[in-house]
Protein backbone atom coordinates (compact mmCIF):
# COMPACT_ATOMS: atom_id res chain seq x y z
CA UNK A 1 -20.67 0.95 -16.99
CA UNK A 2 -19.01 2.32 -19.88
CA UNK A 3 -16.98 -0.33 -20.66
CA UNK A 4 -19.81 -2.41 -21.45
CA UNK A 5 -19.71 -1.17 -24.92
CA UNK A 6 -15.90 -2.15 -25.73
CA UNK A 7 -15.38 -4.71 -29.04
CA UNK A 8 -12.67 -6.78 -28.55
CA UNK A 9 -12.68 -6.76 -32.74
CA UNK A 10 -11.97 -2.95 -32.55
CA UNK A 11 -8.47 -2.37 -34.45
CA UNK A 12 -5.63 -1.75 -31.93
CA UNK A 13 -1.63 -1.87 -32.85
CA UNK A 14 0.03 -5.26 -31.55
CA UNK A 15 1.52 -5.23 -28.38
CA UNK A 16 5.48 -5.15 -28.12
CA UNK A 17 6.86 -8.92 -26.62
CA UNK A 18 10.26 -9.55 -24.95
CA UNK A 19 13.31 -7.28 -25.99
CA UNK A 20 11.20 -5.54 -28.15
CA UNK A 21 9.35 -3.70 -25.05
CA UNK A 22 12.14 -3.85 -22.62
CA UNK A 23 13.83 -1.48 -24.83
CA UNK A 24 10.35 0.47 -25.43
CA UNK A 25 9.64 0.43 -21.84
CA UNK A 26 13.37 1.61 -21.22
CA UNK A 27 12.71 5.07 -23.66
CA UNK A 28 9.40 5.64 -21.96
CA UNK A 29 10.86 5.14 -18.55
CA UNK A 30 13.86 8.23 -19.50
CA UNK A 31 11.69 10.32 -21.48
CA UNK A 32 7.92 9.93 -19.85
CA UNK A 33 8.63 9.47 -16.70
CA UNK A 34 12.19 10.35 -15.15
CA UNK A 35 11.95 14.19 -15.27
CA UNK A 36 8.74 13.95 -13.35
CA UNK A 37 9.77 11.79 -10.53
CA UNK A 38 10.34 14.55 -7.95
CA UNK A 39 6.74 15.90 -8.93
CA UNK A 40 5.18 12.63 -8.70
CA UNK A 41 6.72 11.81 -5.15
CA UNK A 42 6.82 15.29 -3.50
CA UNK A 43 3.75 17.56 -5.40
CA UNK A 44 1.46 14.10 -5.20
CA UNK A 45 1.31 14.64 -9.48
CA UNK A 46 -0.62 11.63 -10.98
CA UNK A 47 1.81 10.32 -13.96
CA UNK A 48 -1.26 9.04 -16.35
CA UNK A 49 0.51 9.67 -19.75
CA UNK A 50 2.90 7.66 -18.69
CA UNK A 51 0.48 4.72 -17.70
CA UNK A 52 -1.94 4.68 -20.39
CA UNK A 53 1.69 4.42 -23.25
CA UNK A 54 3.31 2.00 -21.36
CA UNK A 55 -0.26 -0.04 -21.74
CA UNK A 56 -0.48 0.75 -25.13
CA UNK A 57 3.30 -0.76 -25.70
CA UNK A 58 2.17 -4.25 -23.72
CA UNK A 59 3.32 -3.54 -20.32
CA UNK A 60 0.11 -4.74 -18.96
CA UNK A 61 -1.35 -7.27 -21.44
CA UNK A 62 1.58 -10.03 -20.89
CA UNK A 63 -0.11 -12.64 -18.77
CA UNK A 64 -3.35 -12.31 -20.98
CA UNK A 65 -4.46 -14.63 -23.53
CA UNK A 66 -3.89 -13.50 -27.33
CA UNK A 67 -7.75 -13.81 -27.83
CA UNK A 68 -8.59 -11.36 -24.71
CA UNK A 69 -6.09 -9.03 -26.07
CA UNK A 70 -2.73 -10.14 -25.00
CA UNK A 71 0.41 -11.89 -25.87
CA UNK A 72 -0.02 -14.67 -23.84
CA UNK A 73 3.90 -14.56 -22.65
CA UNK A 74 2.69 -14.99 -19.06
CA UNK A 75 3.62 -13.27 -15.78
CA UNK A 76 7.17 -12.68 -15.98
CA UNK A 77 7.70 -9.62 -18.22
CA UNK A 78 4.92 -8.18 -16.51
CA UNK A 79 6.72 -8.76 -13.39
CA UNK A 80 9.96 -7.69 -15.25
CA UNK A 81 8.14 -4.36 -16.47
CA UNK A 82 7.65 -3.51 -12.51
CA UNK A 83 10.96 -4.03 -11.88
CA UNK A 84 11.79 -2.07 -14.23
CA UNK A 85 9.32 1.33 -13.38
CA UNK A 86 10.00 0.42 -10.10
CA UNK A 87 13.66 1.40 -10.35
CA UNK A 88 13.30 4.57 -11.41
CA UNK A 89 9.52 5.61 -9.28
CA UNK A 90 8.02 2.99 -6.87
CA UNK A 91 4.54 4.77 -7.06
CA UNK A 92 4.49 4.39 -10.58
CA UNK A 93 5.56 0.80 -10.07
CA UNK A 94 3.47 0.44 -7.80
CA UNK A 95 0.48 1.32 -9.73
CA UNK A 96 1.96 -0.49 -12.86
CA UNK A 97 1.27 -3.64 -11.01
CA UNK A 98 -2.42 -2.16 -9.43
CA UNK A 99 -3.33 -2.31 -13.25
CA UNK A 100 -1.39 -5.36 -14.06
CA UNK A 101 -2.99 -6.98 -10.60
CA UNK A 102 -6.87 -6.36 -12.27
CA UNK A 103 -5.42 -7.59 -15.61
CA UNK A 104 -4.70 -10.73 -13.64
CA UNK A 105 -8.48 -11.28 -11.88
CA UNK A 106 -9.74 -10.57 -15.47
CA UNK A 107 -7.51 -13.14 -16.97
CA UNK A 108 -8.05 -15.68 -14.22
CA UNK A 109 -12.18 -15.34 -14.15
CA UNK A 110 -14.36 -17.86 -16.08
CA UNK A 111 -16.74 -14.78 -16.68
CA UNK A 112 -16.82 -14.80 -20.65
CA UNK A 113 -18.18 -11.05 -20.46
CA UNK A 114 -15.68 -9.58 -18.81
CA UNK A 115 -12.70 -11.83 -20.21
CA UNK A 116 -13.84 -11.05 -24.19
CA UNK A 117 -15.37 -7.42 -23.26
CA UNK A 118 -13.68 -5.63 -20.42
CA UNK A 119 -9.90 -7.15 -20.94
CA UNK A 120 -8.88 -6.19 -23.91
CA UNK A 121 -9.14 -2.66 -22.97
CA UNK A 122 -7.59 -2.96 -19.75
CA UNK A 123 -4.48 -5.59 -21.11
CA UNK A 124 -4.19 -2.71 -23.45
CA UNK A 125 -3.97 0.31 -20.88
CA UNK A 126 -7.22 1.89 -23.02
CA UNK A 127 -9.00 1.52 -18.94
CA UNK A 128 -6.91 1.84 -16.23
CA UNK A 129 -7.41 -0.33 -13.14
CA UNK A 130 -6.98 -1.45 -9.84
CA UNK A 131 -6.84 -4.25 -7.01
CA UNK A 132 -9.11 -3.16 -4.27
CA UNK A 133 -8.73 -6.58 -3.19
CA UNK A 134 -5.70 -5.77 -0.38
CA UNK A 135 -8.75 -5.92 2.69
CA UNK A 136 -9.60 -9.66 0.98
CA UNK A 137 -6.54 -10.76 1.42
CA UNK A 138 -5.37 -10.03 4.81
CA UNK A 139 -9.16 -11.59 5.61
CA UNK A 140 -8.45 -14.93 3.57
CA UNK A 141 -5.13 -14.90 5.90
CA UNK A 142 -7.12 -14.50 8.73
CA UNK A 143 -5.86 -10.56 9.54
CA UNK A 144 -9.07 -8.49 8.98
CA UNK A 145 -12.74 -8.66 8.03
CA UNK A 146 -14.20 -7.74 4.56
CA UNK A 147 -16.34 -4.84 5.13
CA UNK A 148 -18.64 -4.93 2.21
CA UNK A 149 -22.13 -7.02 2.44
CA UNK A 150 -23.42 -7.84 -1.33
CA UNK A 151 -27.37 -8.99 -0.99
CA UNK A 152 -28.35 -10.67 -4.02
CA UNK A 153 -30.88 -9.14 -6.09
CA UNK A 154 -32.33 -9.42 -9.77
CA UNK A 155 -29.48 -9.18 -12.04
CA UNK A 156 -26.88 -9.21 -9.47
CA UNK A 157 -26.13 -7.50 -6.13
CA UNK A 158 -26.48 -4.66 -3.77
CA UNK A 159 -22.67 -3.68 -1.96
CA UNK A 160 -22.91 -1.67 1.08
CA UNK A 161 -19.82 -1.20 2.97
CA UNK A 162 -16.06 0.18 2.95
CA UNK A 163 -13.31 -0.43 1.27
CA UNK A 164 -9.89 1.29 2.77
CA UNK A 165 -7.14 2.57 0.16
CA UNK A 166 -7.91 1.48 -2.92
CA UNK A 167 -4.98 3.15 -5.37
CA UNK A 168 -4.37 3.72 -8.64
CA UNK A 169 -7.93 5.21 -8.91
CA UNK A 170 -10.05 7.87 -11.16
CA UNK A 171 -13.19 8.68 -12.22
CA UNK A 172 -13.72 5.70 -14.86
CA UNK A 173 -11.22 3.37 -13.55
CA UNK A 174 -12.12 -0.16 -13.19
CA UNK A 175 -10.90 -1.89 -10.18
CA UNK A 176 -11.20 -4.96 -7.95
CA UNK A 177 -13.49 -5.23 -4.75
CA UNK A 178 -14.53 -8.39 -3.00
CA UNK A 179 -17.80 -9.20 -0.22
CA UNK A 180 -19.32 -11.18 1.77
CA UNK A 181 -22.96 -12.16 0.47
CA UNK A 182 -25.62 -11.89 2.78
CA UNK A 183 -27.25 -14.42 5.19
CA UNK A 184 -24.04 -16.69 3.84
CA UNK A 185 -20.49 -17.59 4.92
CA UNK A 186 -19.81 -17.05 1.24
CA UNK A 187 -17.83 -14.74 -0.96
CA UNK A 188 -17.65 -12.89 -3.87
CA UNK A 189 -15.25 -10.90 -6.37
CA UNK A 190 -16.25 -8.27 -8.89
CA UNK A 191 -14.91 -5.76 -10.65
CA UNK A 192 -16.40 -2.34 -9.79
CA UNK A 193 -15.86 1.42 -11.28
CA UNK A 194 -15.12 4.82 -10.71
CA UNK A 195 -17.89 7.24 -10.84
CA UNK A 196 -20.96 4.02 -10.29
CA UNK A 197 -24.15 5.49 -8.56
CA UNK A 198 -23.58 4.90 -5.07
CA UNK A 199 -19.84 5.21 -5.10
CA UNK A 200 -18.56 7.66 -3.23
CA UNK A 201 -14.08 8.02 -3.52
CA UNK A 202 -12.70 9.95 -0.59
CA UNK A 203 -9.10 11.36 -0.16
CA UNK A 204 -8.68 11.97 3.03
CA UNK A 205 -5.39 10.98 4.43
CA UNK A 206 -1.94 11.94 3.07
CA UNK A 207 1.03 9.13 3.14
CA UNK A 208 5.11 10.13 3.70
CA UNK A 209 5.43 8.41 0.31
CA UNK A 210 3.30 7.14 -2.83
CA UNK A 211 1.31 10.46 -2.85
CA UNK A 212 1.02 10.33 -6.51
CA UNK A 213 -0.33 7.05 -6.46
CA UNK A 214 -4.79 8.35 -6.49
CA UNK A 215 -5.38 6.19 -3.23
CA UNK A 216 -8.65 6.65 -2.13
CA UNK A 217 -11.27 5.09 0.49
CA UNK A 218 -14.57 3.75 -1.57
CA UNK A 219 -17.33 4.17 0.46
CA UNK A 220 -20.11 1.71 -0.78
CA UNK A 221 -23.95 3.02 -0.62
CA UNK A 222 -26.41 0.80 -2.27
CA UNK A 223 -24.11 0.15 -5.08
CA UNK A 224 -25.91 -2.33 -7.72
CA UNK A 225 -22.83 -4.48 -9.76
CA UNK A 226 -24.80 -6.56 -12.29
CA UNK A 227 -23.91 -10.38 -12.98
CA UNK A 228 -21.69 -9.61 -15.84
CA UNK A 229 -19.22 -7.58 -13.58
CA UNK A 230 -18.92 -10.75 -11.12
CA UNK A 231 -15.41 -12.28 -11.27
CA UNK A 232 -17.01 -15.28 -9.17
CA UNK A 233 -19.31 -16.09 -6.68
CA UNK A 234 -18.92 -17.93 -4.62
CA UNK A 235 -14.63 -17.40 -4.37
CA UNK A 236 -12.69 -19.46 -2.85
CA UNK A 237 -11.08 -21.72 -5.96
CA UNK A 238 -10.76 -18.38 -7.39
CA UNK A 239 -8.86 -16.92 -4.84
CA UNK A 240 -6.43 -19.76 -4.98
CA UNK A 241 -6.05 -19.10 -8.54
CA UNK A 242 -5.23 -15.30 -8.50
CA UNK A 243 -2.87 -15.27 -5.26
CA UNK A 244 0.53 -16.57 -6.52
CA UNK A 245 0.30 -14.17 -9.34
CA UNK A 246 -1.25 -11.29 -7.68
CA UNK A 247 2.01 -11.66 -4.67
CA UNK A 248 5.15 -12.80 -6.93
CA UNK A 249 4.33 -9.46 -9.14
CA UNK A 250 4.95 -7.33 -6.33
CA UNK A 251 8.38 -8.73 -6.46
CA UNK A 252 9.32 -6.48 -8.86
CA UNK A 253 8.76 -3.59 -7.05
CA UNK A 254 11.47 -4.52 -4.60
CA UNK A 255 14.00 -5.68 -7.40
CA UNK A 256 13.53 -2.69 -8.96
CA UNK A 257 14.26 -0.55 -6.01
CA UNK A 258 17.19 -2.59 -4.07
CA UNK A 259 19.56 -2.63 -7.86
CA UNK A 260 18.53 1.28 -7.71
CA UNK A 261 19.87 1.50 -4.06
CA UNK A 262 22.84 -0.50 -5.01
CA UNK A 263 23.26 1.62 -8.19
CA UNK A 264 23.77 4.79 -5.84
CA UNK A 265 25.50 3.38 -3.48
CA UNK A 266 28.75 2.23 -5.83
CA UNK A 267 28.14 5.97 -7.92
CA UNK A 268 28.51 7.39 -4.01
CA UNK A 269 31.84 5.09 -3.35
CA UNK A 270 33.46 6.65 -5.92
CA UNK A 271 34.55 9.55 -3.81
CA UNK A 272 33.45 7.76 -0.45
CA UNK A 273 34.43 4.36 -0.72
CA UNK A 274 37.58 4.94 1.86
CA UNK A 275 35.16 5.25 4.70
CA UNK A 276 32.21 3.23 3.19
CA UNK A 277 33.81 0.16 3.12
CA UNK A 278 33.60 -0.08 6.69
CA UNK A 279 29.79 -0.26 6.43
CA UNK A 280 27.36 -3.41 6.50
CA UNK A 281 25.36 -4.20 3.79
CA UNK A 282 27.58 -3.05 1.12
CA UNK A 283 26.99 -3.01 -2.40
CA UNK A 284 28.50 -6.36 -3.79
CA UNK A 285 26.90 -8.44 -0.87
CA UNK A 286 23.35 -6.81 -1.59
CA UNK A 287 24.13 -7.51 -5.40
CA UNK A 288 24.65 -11.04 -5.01
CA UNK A 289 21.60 -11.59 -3.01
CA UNK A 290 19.49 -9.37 -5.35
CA UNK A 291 20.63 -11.64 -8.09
CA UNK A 292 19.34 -14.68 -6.40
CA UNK A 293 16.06 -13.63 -5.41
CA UNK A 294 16.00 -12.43 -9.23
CA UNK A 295 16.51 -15.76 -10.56
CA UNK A 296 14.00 -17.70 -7.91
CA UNK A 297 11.34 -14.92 -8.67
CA UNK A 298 11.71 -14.86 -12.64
CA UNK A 299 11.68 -19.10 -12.27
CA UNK A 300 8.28 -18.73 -9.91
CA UNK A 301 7.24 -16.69 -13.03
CA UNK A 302 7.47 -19.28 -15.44
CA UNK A 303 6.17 -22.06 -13.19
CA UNK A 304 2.72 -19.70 -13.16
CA UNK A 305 2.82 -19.07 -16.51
CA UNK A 306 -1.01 -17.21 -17.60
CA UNK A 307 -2.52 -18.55 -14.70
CA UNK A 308 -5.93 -20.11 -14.58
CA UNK A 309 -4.67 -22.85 -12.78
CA UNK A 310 -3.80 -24.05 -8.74
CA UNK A 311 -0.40 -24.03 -8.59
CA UNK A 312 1.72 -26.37 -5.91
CA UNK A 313 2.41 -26.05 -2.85
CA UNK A 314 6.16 -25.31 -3.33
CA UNK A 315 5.47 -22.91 -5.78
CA UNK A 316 3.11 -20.75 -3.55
CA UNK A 317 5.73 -21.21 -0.90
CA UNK A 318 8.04 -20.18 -3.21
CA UNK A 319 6.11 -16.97 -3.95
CA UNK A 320 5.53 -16.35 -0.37
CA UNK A 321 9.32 -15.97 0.46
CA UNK A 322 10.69 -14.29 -2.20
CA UNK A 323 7.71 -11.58 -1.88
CA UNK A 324 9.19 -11.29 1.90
CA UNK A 325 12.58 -11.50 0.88
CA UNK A 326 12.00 -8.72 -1.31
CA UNK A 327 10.98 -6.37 1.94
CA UNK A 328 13.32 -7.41 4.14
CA UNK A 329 15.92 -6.60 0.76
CA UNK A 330 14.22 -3.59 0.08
CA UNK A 331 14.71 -2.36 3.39
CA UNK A 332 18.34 -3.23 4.02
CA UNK A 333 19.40 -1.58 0.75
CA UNK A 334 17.79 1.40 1.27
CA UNK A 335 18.85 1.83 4.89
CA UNK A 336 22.54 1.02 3.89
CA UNK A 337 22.15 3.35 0.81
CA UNK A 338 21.09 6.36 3.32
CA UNK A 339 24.55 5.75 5.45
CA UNK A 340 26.51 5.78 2.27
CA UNK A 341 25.24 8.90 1.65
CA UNK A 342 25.95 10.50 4.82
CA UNK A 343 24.40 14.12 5.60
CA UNK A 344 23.21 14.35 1.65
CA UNK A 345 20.84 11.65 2.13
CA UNK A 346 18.89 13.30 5.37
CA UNK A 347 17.85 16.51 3.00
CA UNK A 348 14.26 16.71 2.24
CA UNK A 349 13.34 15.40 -1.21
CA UNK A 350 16.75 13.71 -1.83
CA UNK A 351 16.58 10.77 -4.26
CA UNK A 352 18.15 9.20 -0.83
CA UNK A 353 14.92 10.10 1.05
CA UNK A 354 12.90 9.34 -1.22
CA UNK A 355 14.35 5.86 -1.36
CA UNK A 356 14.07 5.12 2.36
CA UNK A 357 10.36 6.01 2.34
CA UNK A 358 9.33 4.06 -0.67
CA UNK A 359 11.00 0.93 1.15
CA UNK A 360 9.19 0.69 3.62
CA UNK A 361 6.14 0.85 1.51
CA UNK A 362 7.55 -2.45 -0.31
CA UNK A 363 7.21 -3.91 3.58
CA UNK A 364 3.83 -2.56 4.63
CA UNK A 365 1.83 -2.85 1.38
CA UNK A 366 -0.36 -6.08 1.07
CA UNK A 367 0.83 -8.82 1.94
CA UNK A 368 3.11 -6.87 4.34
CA UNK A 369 5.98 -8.64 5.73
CA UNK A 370 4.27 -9.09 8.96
CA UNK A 371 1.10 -10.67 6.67
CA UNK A 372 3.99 -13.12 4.64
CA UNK A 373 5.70 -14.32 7.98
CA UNK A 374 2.15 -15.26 9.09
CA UNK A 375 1.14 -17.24 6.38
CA UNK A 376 4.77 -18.96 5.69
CA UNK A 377 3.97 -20.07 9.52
CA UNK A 378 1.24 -21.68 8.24
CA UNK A 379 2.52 -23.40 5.30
């Protein structure tokens, strides 16, 4: 792979911390990446500029340790930094956490080659990345199978097998993928690339929303991932170690989107607000309970800190409900923010629409809500 040959000694600028790149983050967001939203969510229009300066700025290098290439400030500006995309674009919010989410099974791993290597590019945006890892988790909940094999070999392994919508994706782009090793009841996580002999990316399906996201199907055909590229084997501890992080990030997505919906709905009430008032789910009640799913979800942030560790068991149920409370929010704003509207928000390729449609994604993408009721069960 080609980023076998990164330094972590090579001279890069320091990545911005706290207010510092908020405000960054804020510019790039109004000049990089507003204008193009329409194109990303209706023309499918892939908005890497954007991604790659945001990385360069330290949107994704956070919750990474200042000798891999962070700032070691943990996981809640990088969950802040998805909020913040995410109120403007959910795809690119989306795939701001995708690379964020690999940052995290880099950061997590006890692999020293891929920790001192391969993570200071990625916490740096230099590689983009992925998760690949959303069939794992609805099997570790007991949803799905995994449908890769891995059959050990010298050096490392063989992977055979599928892996369903995998996004954020490219030629050299690094992502997440997770399989069962053969003749065993065991597991294992590695980190895999675009463009690997034997890797074949296919686009075949088109989505009503998140088009501009690169979500492909990997089809696995005697794919060889050496030792180095193993996250861990086998991965159940590690599992344990990446979930709280890998769910509470995708928080952000949802607070970013509900305070937009809310935005829009009091900049519609100005000339509406005589009839709106009538409606449900108005903006001051969805404001308040925003605001206290912001504060549980930015305290969860802090209690996970830069990972690398099991967290409790109220902190994972912690995670669990505000990553469903931010679906069931998501969805409720969004609905409530098309009835606002009235007849403006049911034209094609309204801000409205668009809403609506990205809301549902915050509900259906893994863990979906269904997948978070089922394991809160189980708590």
């Amino acid at each position: 792979m080609q980023v076998s040959e990164i330094s972590p000694k090579q001279s890069t600028p320091d990545l911005l911390t706290d207010r510092a790149l908020m405000q960054s983050l804020q510019d790039a967001i109004a000049q990089k990446l507003a204008p193009d939203v329409t194109k990303i969510d209706l023309q499918g229009i892939y908005p890497e500029g954007f991604l790659r300066h945001i990385g360069a700025i330290g949107a994704y290098g956070q919750g990474v340790d200042l000798n891999c290439g962070g700032t070691e400030r943990g996981v809640l500006p990088a969950l802040k930094a998805i909020e913040m995309v995410s109120e403007t674009c959910l795809s690119s919010g989306f795939m701001v956490w995708c690379h964020n989410a690999c940052a995290w099974y880099l950061q997590n791993s006890d692999n020293t080659f891929l920790r001192s290597q391969v993570l200071p590019k990625v916490a740096r945006g230099e590689v983009l990345a992925a998760t690949g890892l959303s069939n794992p988790m609805k099997h570790f909940a007991g949803i799905e199978k995994i449908k890769i094999v891995a059959t050990p070999c010298e050096g490392g392994y063989i992977l055979n097998g599928t892996l369903p919508w995998v996004s954020n994706l490219g030629e050299n782009h690094l992502f997440g993928v997770s399989a069962q090793i053969a003749g065993t009841d065991d597991y294992l996580m590695a980190i895999a690339q675009g463009g690997m002999a034997g890797l074949e990316l296919k686009q075949d399906v088109h989505f009503i929303a998140l088009e501009g996201t690169r979500t492909f199907r990997c089809l696995f055909k005697n794919v060889f991932i050496s030792n180095d590229w193993i996250l861990a084997a086998p991965c159940d501890r590690y599992v344990e170690y990446i979930k709280p992080g890998f769910i509470l990030m995708q928080v952000g997505m949802g607070l970013g989107l509900t305070q937009n919906c809310i935005d829009l709905m009091r900049r519609i009430d100005r000339t509406k607000q005589h009839v709106n008032q009538y409606l449900d789910d108005r903006p001051e009640e969805l404001e308040s309970e925003l605001e206290a799913l912001r504060l549980k979800s930015y305290g969860l942030a802090e209690a996970i800190g830069n990972g690398r560790q099991l967290v409790s068991k109220d902190v994972l149920r912690g995670v669990v409900e505000s990553r469903a409370t931010a679906s069931e929010l998501s969805l409720r704003a969004s609905q409530s923010l098309m009835l606002h509207a009235g007849a403006i928000g049911y034209v094609h390729g309204s801000v409205y629409d668009r809403r609506l449609r990205e809301s549902y994604f915050v509900a259906m993408v893994t863990p979906a809500l269904k997948h978070l009721r089922k394991v809160l069960a189980n708590l």
